[in-house]
PDB file of N, CA and C in Angstrom:
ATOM      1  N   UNK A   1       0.821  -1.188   0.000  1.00  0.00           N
ATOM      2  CA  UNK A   1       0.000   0.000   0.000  1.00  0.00           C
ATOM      3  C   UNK A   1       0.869   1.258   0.000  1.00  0.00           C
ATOM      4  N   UNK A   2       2.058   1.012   0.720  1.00  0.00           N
ATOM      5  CA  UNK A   2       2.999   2.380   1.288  1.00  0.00           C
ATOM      6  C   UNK A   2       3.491   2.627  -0.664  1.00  0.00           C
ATOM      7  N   UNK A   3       4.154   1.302  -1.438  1.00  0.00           N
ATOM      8  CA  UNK A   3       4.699   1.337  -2.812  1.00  0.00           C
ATOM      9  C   UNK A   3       3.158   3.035  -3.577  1.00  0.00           C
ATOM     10  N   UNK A   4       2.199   2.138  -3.762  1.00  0.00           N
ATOM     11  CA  UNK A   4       1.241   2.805  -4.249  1.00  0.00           C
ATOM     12  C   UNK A   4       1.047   4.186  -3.762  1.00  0.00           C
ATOM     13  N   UNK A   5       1.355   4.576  -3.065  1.00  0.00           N
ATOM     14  CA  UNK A   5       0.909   6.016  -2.370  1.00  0.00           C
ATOM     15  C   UNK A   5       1.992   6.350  -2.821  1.00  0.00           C
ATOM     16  N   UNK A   6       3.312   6.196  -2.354  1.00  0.00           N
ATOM     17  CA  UNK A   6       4.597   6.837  -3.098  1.00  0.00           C
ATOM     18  C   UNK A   6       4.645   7.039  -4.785  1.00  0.00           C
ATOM     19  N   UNK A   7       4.507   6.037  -5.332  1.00  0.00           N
ATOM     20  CA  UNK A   7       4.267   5.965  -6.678  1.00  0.00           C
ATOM     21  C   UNK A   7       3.105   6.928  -7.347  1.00  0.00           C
ATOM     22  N   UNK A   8       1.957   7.273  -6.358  1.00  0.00           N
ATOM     23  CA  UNK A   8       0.836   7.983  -6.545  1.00  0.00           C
ATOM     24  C   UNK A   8       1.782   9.480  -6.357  1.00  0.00           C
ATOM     25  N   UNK A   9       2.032   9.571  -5.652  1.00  0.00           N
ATOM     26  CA  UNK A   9       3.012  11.139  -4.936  1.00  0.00           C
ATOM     27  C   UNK A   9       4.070  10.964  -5.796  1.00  0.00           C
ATOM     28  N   UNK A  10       4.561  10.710  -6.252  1.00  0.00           N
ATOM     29  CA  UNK A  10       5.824  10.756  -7.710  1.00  0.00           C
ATOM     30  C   UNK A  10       5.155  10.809  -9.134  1.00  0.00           C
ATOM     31  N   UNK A  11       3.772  10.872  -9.348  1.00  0.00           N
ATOM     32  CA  UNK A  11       3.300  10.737 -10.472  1.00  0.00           C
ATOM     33  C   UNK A  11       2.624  12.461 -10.406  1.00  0.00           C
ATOM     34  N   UNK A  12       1.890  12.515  -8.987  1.00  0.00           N
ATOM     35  CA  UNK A  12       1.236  13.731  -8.789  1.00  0.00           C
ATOM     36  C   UNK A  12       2.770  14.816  -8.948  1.00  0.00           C
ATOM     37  N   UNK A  13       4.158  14.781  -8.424  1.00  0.00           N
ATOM     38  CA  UNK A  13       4.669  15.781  -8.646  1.00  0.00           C
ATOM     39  C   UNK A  13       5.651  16.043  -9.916  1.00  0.00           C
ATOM     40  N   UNK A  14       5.196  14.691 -10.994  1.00  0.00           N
ATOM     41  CA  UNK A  14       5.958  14.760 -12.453  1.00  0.00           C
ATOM     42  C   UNK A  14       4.796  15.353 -13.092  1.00  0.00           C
ATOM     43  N   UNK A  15       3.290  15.322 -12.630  1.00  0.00           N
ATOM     44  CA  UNK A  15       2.556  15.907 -13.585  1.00  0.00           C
ATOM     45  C   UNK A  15       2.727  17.986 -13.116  1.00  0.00           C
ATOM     46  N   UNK A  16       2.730  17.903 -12.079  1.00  0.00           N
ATOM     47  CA  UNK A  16       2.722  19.474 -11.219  1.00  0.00           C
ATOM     48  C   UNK A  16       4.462  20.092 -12.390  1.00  0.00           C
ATOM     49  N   UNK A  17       5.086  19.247 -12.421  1.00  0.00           N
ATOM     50  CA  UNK A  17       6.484  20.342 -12.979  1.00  0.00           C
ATOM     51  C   UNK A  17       6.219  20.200 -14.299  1.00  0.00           C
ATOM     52  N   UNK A  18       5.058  19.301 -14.915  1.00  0.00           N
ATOM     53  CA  UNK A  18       4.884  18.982 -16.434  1.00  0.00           C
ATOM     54  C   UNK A  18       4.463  20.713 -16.286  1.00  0.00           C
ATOM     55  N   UNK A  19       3.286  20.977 -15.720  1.00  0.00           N
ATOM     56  CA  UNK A  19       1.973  21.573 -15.682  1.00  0.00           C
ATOM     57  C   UNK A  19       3.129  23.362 -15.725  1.00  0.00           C
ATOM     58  N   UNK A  20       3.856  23.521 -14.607  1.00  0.00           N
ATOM     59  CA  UNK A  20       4.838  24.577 -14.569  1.00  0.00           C
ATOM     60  C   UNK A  20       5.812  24.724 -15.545  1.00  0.00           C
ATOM     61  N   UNK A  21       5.978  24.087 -16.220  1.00  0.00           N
ATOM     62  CA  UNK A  21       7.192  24.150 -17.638  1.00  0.00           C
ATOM     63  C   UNK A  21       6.396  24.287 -19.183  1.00  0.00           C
ATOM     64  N   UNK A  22       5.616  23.695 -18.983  1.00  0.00           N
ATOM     65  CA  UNK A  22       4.479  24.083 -20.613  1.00  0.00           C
ATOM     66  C   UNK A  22       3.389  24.752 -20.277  1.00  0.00           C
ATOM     67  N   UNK A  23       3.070  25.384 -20.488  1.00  0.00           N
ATOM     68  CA  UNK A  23       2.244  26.296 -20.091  1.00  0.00           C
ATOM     69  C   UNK A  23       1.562  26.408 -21.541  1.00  0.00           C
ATOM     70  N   UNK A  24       0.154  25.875 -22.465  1.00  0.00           N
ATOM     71  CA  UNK A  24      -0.299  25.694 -23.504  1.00  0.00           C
ATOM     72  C   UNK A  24      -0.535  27.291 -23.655  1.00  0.00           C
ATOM     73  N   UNK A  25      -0.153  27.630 -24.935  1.00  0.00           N
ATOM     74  CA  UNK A  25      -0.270  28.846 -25.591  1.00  0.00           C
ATOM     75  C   UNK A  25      -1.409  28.864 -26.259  1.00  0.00           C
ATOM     76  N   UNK A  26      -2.045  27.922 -26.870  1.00  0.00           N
ATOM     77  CA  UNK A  26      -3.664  28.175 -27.562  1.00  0.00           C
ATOM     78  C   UNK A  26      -4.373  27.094 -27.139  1.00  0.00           C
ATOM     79  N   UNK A  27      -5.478  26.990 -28.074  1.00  0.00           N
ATOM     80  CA  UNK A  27      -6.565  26.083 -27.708  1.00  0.00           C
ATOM     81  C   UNK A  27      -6.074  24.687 -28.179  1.00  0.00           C
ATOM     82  N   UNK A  28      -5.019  24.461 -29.562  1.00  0.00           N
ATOM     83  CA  UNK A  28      -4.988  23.088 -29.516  1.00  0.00           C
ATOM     84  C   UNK A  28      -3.914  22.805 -28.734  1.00  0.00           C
ATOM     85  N   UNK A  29      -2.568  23.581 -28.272  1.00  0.00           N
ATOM     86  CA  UNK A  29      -1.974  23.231 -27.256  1.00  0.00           C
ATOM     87  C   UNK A  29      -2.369  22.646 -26.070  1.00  0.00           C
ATOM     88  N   UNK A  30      -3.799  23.432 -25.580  1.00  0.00           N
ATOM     89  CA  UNK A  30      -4.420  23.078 -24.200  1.00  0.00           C
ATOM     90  C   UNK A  30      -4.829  21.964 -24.532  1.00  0.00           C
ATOM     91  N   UNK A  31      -5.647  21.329 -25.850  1.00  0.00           N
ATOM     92  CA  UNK A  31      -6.282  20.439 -26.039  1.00  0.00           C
ATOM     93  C   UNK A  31      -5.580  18.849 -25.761  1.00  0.00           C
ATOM     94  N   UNK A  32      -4.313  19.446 -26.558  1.00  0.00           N
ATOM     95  CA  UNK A  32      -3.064  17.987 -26.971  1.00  0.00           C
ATOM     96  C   UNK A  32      -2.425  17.965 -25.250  1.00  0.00           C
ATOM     97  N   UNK A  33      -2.170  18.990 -24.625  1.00  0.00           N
ATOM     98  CA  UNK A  33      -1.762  19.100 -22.932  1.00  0.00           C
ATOM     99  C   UNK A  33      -3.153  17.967 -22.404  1.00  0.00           C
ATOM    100  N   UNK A  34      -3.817  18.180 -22.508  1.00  0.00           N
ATOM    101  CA  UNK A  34      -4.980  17.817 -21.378  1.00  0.00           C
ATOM    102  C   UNK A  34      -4.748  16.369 -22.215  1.00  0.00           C
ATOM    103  N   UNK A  35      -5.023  15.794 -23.017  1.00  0.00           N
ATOM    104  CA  UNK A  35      -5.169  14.549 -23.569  1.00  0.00           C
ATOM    105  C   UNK A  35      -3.903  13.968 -22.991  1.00  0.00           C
ATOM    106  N   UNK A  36      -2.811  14.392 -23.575  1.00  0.00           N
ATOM    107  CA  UNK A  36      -2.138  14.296 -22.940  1.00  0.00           C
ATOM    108  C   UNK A  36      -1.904  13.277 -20.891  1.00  0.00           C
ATOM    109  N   UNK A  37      -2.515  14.270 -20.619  1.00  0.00           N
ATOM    110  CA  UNK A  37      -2.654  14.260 -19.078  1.00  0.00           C
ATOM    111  C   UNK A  37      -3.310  12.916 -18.633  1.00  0.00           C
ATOM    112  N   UNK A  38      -4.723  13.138 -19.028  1.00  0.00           N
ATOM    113  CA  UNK A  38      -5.867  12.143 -19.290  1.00  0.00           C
ATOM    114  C   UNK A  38      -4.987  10.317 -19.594  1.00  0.00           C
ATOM    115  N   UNK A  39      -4.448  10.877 -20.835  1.00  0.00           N
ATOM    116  CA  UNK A  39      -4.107   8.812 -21.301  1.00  0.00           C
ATOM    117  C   UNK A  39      -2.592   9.273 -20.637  1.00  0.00           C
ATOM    118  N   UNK A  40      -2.236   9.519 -19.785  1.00  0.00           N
ATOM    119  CA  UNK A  40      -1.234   8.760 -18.155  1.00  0.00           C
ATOM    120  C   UNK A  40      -1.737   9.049 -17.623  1.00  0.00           C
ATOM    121  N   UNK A  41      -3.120   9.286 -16.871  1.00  0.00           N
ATOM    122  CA  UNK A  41      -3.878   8.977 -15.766  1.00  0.00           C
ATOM    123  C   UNK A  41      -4.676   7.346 -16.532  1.00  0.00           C
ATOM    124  N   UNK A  42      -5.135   7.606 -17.628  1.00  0.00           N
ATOM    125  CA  UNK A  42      -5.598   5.874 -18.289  1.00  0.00           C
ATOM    126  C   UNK A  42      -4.233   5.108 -17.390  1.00  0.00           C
ATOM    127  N   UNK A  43      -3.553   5.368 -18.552  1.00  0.00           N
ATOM    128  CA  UNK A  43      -2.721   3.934 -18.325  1.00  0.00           C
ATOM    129  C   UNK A  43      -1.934   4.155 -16.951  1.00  0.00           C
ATOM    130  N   UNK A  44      -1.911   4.884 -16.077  1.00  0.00           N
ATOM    131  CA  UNK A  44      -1.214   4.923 -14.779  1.00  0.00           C
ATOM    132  C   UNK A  44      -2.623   3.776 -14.120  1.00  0.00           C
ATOM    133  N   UNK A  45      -3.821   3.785 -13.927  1.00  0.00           N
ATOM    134  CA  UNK A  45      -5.121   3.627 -13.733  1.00  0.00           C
ATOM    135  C   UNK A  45      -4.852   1.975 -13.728  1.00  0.00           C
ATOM    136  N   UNK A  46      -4.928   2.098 -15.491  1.00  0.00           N
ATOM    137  CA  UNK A  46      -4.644   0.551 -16.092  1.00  0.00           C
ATOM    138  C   UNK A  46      -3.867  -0.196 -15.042  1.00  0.00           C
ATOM    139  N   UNK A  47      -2.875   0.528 -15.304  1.00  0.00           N
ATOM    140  CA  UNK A  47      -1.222  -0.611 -14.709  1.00  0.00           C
ATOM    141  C   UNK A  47      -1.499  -1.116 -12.961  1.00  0.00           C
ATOM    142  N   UNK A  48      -2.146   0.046 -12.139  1.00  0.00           N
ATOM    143  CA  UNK A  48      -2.820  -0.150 -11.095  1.00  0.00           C
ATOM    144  C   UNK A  48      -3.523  -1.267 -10.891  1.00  0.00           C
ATOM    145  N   UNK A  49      -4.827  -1.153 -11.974  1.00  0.00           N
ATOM    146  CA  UNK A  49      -6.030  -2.288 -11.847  1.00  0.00           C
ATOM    147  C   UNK A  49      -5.123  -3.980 -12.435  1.00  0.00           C
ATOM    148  N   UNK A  50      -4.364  -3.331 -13.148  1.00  0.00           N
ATOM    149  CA  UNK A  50      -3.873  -5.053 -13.355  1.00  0.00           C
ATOM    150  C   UNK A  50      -2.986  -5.313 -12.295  1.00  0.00           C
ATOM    151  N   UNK A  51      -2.071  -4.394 -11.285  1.00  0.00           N
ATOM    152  CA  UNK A  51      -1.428  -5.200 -10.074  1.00  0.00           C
ATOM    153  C   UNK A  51      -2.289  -5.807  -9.092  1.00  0.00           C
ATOM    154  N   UNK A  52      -3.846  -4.524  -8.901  1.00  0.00           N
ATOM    155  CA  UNK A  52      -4.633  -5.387  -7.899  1.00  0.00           C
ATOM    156  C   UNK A  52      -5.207  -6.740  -8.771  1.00  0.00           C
ATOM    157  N   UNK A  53      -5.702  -6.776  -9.798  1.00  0.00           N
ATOM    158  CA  UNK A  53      -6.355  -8.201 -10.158  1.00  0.00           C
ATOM    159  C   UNK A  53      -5.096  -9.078  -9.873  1.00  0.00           C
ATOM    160  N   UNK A  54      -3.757  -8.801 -10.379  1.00  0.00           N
ATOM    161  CA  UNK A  54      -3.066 -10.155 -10.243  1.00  0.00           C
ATOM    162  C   UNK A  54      -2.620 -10.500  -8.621  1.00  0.00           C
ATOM    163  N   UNK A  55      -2.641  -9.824  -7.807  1.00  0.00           N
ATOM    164  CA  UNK A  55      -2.259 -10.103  -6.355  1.00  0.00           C
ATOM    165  C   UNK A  55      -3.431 -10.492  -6.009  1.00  0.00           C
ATOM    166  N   UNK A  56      -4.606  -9.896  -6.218  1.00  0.00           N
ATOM    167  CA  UNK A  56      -5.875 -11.008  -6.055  1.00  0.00           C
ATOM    168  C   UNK A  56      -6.248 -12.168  -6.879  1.00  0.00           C
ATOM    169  N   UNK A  57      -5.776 -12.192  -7.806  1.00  0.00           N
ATOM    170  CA  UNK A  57      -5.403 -13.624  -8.432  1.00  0.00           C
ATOM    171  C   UNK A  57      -4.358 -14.806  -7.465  1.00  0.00           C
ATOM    172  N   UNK A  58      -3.293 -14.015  -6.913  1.00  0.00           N
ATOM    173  CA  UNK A  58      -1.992 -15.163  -6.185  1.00  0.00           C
ATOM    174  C   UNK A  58      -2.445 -15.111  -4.758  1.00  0.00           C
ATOM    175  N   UNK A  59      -3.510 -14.359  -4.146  1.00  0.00           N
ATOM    176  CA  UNK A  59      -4.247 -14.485  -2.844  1.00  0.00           C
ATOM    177  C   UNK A  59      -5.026 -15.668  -3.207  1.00  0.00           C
ATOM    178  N   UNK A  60      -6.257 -15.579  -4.154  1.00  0.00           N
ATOM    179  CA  UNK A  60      -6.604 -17.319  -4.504  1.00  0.00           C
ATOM    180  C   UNK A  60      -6.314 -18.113  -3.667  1.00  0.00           C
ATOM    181  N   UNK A  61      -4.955 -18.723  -5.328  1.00  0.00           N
ATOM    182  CA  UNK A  61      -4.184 -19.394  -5.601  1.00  0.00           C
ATOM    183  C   UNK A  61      -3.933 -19.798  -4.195  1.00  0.00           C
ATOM    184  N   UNK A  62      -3.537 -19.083  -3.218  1.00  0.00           N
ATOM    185  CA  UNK A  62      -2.619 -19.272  -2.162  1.00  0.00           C
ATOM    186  C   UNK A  62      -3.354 -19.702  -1.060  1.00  0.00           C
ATOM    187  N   UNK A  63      -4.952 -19.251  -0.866  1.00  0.00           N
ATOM    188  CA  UNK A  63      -5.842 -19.422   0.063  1.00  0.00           C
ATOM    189  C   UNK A  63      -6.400 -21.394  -0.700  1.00  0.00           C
ATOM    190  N   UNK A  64      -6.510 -21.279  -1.908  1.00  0.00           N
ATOM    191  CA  UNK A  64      -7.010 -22.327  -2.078  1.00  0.00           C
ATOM    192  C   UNK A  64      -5.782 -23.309  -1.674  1.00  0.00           C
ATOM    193  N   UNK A  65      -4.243 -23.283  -1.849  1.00  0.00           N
ATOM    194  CA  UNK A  65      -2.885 -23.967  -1.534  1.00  0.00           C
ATOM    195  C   UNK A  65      -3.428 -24.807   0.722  1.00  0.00           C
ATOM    196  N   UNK A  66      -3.956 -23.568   1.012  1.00  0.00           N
ATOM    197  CA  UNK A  66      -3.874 -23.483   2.359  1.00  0.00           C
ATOM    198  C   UNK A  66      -5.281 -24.175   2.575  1.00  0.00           C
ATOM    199  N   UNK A  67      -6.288 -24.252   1.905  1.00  0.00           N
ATOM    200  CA  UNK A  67      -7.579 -25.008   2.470  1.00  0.00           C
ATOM    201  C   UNK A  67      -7.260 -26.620   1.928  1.00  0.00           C
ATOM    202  N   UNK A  68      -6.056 -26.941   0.740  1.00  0.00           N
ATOM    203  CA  UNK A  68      -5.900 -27.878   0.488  1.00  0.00           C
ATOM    204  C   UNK A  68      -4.852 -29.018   1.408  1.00  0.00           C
ATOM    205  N   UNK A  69      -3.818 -28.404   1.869  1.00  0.00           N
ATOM    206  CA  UNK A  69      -3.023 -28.581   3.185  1.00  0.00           C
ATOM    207  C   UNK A  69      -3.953 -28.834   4.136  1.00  0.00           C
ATOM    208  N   UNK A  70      -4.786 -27.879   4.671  1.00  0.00           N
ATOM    209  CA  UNK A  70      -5.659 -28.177   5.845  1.00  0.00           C
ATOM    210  C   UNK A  70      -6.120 -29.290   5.809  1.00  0.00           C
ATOM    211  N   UNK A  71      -6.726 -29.641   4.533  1.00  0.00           N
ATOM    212  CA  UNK A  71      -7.595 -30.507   4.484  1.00  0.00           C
ATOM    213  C   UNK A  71      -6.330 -32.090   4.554  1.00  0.00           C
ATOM    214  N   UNK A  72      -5.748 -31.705   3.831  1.00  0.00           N
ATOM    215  CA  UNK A  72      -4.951 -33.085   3.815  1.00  0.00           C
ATOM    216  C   UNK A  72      -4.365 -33.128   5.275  1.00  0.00           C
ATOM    217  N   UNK A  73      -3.645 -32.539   5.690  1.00  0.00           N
ATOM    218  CA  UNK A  73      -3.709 -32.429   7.563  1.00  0.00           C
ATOM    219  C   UNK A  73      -4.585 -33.229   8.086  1.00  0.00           C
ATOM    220  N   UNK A  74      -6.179 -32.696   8.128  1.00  0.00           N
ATOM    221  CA  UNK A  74      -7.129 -33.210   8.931  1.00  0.00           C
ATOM    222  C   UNK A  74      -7.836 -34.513   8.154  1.00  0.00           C
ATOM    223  N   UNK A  75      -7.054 -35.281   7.110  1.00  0.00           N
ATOM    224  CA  UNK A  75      -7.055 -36.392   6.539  1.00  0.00           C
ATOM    225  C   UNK A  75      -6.106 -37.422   7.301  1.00  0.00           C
ATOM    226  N   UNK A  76      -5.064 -37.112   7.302  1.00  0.00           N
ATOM    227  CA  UNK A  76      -3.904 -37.399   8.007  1.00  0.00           C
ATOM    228  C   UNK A  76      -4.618 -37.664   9.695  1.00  0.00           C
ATOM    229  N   UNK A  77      -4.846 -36.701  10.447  1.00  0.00           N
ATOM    230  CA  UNK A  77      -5.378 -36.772  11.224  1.00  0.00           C
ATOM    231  C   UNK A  77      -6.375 -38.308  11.455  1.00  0.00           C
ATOM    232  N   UNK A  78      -7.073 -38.517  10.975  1.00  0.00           N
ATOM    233  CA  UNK A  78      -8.092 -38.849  10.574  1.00  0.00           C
ATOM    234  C   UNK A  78      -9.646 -38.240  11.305  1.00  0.00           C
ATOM    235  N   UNK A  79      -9.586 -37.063  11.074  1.00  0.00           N
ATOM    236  CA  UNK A  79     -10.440 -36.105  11.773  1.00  0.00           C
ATOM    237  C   UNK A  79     -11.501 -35.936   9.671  1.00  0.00           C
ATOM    238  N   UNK A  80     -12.912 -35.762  10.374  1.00  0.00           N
ATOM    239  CA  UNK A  80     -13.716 -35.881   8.593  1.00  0.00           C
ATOM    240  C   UNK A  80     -14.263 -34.447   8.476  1.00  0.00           C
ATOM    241  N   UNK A  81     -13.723 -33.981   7.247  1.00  0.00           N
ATOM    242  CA  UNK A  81     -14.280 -32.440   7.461  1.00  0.00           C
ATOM    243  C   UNK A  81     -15.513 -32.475   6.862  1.00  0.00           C
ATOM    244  N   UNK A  82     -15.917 -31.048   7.275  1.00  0.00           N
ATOM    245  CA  UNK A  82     -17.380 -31.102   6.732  1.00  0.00           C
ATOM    246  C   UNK A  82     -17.621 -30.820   5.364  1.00  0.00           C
ATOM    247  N   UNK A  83     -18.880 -31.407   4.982  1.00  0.00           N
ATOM    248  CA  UNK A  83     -18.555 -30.892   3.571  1.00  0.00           C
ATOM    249  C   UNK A  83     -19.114 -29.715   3.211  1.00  0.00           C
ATOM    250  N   UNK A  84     -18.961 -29.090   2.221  1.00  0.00           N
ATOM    251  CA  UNK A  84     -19.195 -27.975   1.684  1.00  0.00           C
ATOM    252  C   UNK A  84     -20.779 -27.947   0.806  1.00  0.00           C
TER     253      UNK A  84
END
């Protein structure tokens, strides 16, 4: 969480010195600036939503690893789990 907030605060102060160094002189300057802005907030967005899907993808993975252990444990045991 701490990565993401830093990474969020390094993105917020590359766009702030973008924003202080070009300063759009007309309307399609402002236009191509703002688009600009917009698709790296997309794909900053993007790259975000695919780290949370894949760490909630290997949480799964990892919870199902751990109900499968359990279970073989309380096989071993010879304790009968319940079923589902």
């Amino acid at each position: 969480m701490a990565e993401l907030k830093s990474e969020l605060d390094s993105d917020a102060d590359q766009n702030y010195s973008l924003a202080s160094n070009a300063d759009p002189k007309n309307m399609q300057e402002l236009t191509i600036y703002v688009q600009s802005i917009l698709q790296n907030v997309q794909d900053k967005f993007q790259s975000m939503s695919d780290q949370i899907i894949t760490r909630i993808d290997d949480m799964g993975n990892r919870i199902d690893d751990l109900e499968k252990s359990i279970g073989d444990l309380m096989q071993q045991a010879g304790v009968e789990g319940q079923e589902k």
